[in-house]
C-alpha atoms as a PDB file:
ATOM      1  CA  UNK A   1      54.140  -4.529 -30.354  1.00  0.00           C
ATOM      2  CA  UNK A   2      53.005  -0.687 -31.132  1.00  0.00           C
ATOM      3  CA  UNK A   3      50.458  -2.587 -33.606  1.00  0.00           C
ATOM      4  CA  UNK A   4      49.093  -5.132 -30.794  1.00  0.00           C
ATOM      5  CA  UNK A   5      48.240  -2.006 -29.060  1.00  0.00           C
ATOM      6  CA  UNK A   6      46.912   0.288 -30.886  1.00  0.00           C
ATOM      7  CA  UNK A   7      44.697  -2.819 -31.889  1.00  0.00           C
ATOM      8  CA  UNK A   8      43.639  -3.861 -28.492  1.00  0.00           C
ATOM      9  CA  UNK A   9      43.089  -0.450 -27.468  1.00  0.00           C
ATOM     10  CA  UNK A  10      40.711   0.256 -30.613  1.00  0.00           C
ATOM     11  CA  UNK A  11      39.002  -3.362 -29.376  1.00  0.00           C
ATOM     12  CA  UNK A  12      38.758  -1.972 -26.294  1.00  0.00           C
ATOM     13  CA  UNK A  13      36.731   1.384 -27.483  1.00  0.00           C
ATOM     14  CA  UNK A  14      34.281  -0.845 -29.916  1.00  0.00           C
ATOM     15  CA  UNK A  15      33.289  -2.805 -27.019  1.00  0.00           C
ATOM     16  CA  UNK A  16      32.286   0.392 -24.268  1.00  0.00           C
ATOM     17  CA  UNK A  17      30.376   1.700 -28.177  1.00  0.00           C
ATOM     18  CA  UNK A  18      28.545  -1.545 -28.342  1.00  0.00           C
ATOM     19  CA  UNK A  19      27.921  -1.788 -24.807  1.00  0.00           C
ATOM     20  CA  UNK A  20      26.862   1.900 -24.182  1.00  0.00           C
ATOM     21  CA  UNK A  21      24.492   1.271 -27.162  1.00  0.00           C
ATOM     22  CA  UNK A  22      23.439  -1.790 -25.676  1.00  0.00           C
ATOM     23  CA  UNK A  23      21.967  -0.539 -22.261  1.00  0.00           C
ATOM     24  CA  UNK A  24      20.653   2.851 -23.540  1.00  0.00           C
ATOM     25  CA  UNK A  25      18.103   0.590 -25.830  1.00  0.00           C
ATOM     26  CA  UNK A  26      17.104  -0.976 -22.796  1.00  0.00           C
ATOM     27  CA  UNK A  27      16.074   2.094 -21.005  1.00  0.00           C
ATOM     28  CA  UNK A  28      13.343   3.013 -22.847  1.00  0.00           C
ATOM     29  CA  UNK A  29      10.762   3.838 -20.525  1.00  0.00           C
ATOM     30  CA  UNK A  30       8.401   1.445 -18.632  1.00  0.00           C
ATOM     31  CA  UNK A  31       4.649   1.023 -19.495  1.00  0.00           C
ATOM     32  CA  UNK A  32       3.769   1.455 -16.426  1.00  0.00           C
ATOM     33  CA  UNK A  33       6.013   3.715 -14.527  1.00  0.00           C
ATOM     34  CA  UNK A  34       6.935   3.269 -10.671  1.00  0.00           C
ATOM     35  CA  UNK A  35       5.111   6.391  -8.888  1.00  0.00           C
ATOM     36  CA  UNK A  36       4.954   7.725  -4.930  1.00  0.00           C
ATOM     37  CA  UNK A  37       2.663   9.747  -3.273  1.00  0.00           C
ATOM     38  CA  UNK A  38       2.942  11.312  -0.149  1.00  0.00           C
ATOM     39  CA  UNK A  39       0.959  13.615   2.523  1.00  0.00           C
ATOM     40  CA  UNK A  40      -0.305  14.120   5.539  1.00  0.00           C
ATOM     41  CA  UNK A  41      -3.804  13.188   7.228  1.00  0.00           C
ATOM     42  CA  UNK A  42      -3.575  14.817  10.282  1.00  0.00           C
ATOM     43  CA  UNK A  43      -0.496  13.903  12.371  1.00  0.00           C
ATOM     44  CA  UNK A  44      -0.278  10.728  10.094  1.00  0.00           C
ATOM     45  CA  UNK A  45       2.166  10.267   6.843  1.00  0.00           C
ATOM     46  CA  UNK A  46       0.865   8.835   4.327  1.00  0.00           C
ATOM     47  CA  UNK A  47       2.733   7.194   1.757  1.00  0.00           C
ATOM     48  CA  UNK A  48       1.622   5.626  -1.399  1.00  0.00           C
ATOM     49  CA  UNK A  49       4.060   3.512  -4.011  1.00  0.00           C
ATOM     50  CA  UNK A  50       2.484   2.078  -6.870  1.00  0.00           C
ATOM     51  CA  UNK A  51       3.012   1.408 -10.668  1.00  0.00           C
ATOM     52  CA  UNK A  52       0.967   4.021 -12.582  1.00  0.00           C
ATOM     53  CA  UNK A  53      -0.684   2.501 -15.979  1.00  0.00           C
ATOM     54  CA  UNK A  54      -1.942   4.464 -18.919  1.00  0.00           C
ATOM     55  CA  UNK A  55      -5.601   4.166 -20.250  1.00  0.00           C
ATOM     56  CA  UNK A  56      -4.583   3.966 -24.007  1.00  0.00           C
ATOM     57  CA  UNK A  57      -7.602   4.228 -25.752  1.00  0.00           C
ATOM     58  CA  UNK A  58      -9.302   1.464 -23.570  1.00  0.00           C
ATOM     59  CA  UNK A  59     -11.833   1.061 -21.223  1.00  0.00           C
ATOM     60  CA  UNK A  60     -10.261   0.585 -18.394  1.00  0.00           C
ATOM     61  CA  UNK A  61     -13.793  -0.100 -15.510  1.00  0.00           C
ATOM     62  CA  UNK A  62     -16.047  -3.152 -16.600  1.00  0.00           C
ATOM     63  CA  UNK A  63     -13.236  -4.430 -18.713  1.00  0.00           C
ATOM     64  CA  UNK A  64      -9.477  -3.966 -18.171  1.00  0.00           C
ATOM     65  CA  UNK A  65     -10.547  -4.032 -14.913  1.00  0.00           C
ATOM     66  CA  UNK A  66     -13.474  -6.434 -14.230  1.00  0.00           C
ATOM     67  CA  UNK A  67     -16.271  -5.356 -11.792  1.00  0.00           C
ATOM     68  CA  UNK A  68     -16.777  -7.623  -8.839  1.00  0.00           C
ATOM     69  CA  UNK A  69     -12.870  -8.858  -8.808  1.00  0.00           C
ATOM     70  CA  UNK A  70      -9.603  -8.318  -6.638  1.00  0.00           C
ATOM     71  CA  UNK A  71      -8.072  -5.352  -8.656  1.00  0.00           C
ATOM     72  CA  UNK A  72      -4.153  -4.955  -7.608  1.00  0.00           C
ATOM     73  CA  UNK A  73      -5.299  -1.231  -8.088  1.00  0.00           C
ATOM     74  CA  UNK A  74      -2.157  -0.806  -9.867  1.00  0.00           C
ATOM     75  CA  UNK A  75       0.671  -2.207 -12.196  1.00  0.00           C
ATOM     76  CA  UNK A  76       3.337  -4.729 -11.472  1.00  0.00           C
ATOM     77  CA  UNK A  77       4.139  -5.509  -7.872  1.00  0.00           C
ATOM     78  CA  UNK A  78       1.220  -4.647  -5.128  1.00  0.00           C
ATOM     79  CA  UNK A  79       0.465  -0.983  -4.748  1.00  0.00           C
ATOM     80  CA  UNK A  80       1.579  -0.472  -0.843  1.00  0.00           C
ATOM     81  CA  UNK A  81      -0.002   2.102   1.918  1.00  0.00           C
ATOM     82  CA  UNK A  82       1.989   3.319   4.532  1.00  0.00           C
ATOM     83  CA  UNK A  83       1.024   5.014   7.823  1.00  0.00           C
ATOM     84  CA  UNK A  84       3.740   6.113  10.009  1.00  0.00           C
ATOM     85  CA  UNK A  85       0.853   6.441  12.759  1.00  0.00           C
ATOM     86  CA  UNK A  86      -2.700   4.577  13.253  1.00  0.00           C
ATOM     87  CA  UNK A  87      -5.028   5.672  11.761  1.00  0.00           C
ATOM     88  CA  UNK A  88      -8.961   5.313  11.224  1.00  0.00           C
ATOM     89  CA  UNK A  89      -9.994   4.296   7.825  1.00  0.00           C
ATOM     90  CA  UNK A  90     -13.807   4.961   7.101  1.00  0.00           C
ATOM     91  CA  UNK A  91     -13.879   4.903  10.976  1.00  0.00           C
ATOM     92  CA  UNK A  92     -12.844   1.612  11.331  1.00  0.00           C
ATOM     93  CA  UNK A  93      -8.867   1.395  12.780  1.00  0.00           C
ATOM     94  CA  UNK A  94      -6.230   0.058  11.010  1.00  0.00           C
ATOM     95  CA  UNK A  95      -2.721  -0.103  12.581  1.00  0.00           C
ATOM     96  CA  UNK A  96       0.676   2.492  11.168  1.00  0.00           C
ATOM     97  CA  UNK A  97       2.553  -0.159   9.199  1.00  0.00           C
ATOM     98  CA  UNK A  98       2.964  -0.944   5.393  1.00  0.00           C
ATOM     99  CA  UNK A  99       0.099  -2.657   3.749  1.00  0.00           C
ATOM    100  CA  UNK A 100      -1.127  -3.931  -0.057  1.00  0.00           C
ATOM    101  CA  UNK A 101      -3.670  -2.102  -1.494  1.00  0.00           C
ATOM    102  CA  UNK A 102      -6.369  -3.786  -3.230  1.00  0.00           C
ATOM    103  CA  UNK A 103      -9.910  -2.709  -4.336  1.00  0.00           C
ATOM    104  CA  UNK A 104     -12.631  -4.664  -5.658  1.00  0.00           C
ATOM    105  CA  UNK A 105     -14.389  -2.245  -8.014  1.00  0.00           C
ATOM    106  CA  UNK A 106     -18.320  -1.796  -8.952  1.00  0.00           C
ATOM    107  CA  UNK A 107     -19.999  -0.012 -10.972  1.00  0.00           C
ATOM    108  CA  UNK A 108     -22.043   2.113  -7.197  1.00  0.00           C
ATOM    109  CA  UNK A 109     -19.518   0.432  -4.577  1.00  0.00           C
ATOM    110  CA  UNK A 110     -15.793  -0.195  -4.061  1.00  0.00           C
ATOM    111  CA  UNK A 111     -14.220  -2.541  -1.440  1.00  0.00           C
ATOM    112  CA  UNK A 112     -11.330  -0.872  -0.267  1.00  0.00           C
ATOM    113  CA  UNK A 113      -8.722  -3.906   1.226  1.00  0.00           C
ATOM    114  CA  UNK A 114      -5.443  -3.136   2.932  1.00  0.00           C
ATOM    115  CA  UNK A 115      -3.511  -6.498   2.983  1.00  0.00           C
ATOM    116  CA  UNK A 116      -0.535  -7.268   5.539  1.00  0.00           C
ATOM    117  CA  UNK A 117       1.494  -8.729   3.036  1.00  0.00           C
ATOM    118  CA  UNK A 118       3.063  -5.836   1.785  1.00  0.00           C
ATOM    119  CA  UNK A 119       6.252  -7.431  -0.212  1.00  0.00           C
ATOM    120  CA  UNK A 120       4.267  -9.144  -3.573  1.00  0.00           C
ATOM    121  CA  UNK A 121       3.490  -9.273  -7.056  1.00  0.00           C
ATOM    122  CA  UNK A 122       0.204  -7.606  -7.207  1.00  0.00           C
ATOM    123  CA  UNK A 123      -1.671 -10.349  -8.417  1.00  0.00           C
ATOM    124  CA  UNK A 124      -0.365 -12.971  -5.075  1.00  0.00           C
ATOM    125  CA  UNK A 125      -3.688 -11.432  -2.676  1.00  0.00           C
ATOM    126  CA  UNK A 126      -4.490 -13.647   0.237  1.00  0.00           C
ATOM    127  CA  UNK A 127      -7.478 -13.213   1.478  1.00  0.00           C
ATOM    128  CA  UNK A 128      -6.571 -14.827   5.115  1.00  0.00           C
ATOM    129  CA  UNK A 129      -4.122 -12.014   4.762  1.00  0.00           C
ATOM    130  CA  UNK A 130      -6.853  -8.499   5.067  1.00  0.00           C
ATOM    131  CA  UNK A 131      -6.120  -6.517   7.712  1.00  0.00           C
ATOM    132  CA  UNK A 132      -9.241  -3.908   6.554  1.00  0.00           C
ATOM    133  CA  UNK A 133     -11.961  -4.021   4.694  1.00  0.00           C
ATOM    134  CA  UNK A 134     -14.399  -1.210   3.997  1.00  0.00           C
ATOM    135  CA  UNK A 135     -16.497  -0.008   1.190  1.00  0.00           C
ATOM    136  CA  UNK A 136     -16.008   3.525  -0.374  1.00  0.00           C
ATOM    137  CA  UNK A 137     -18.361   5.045  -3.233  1.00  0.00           C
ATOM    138  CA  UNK A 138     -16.848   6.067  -6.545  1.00  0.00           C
ATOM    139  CA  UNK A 139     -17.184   9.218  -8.205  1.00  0.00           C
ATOM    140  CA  UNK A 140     -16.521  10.929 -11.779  1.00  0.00           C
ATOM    141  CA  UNK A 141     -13.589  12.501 -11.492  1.00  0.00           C
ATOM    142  CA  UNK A 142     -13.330  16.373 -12.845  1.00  0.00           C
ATOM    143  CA  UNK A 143     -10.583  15.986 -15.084  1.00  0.00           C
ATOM    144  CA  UNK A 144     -10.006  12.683 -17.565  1.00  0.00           C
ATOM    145  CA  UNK A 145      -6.590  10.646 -16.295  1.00  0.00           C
ATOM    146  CA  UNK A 146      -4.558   9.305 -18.624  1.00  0.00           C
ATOM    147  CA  UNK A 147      -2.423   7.420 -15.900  1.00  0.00           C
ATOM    148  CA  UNK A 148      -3.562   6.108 -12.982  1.00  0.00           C
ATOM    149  CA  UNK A 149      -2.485   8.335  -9.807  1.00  0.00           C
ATOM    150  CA  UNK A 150      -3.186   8.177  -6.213  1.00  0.00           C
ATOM    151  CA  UNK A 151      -2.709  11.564  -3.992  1.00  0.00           C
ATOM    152  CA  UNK A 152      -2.767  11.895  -0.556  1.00  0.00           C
ATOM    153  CA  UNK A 153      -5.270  14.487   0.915  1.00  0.00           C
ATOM    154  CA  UNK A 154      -6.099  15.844   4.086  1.00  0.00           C
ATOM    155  CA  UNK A 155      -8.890  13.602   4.033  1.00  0.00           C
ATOM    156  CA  UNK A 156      -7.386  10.811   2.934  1.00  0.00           C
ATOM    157  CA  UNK A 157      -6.474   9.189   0.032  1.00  0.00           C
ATOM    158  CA  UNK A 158      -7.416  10.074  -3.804  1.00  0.00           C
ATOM    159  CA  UNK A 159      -7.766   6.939  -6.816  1.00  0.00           C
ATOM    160  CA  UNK A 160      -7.959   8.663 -10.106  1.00  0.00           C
ATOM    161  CA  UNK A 161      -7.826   6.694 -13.891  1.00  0.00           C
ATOM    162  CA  UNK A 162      -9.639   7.493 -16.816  1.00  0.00           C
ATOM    163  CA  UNK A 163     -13.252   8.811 -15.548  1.00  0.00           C
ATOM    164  CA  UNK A 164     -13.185   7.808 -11.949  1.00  0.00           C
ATOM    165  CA  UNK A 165     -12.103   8.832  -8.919  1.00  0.00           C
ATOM    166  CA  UNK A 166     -12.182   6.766  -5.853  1.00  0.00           C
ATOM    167  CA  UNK A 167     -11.853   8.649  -2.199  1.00  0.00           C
ATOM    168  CA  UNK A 168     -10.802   6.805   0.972  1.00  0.00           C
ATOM    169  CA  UNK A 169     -11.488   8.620   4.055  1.00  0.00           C
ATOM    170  CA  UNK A 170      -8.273   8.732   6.521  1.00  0.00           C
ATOM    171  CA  UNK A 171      -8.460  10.728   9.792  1.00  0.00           C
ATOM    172  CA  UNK A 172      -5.508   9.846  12.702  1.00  0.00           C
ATOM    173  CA  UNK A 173      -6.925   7.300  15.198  1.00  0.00           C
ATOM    174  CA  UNK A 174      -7.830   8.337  18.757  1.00  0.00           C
ATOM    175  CA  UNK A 175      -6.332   7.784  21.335  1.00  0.00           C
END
């Protein structure tokens, strides 16, 4: 009896050593890491969640991402905007609420779209679905980006990867 004991406990401790093993190879970290950012425009919060991919040696505008096409301007699931307040997005309004973010980049001219379907995999984008469209110009940004990051400014909101960066101009609707 001391035997069947001393055996199942000894079972007992291989299998939390295999398991433990188990599930710390499996949280290596992602490629593309979950990221927030969050600020204020104005009276407005601004709050940005997104999956933040790595350059890694490629090009990432013209080619990883293709000029002229819906760009999930992220990783994994939809990068989503929230405004806790309206707010006026290159002048033109746009409701407080939680939208997808999605761009279609050029080389001189960005479309900037913020979709009402929030809750997707970033590459599901419905059209029919836009609650805003504008058009923002890119810039070279000052420092080279590894990983993509978004920041929120007081003037709005910040794109940065690789050798671009891509303001949005925010300012709290009127009322």
């Amino acid at each position: 009896m001391k035997n069947t004991r001393i055996f199942n406990f000894l079972m007992l401790l291989l299998a939390m050593v295999i398991t433990t093993t188990a599930i710390a190879q499996d949280a290596k970290p992602k490629a593309s890491p979950p990221a927030t950012a969050t600020g204020k425009v104005g009276d407005a919060t601004v709050t940005v969640n997104y999956s933040s991919p790595s350059v890694k040696g490629r090009t990432i505008w013209g080619e990883l991402v293709p000029y002229g096409q819906v760009w999930r301007s992220g990783a994994n699931e939809a990068t989503t905007v929230t405004f806790d307040k309206a707010v006026m997005v290159e002048g033109k309004p746009l409701a407080a609420g939680t939208y997808s973010f999605y761009t279609i980049p050029a080389e001189d001219k960005w479309t900037v779209i913020f979709n009402k379907t929030a809750k997707q995999w970033g590459t599901q984008y419905d059209e029919k679905q836009d609650a805003l469209r504008v058009t923002v110009t890119p810039r070279k940004a000052p420092t080279m980006n590894e990983r993509l990051k978004y920041d929120v400014t007081s003037e709005g909101l910040l794109l940065s990867w690789e050798d671009m960066a891509v303001p949005v101009k925010i300012t709290t609707a009127k009322k």
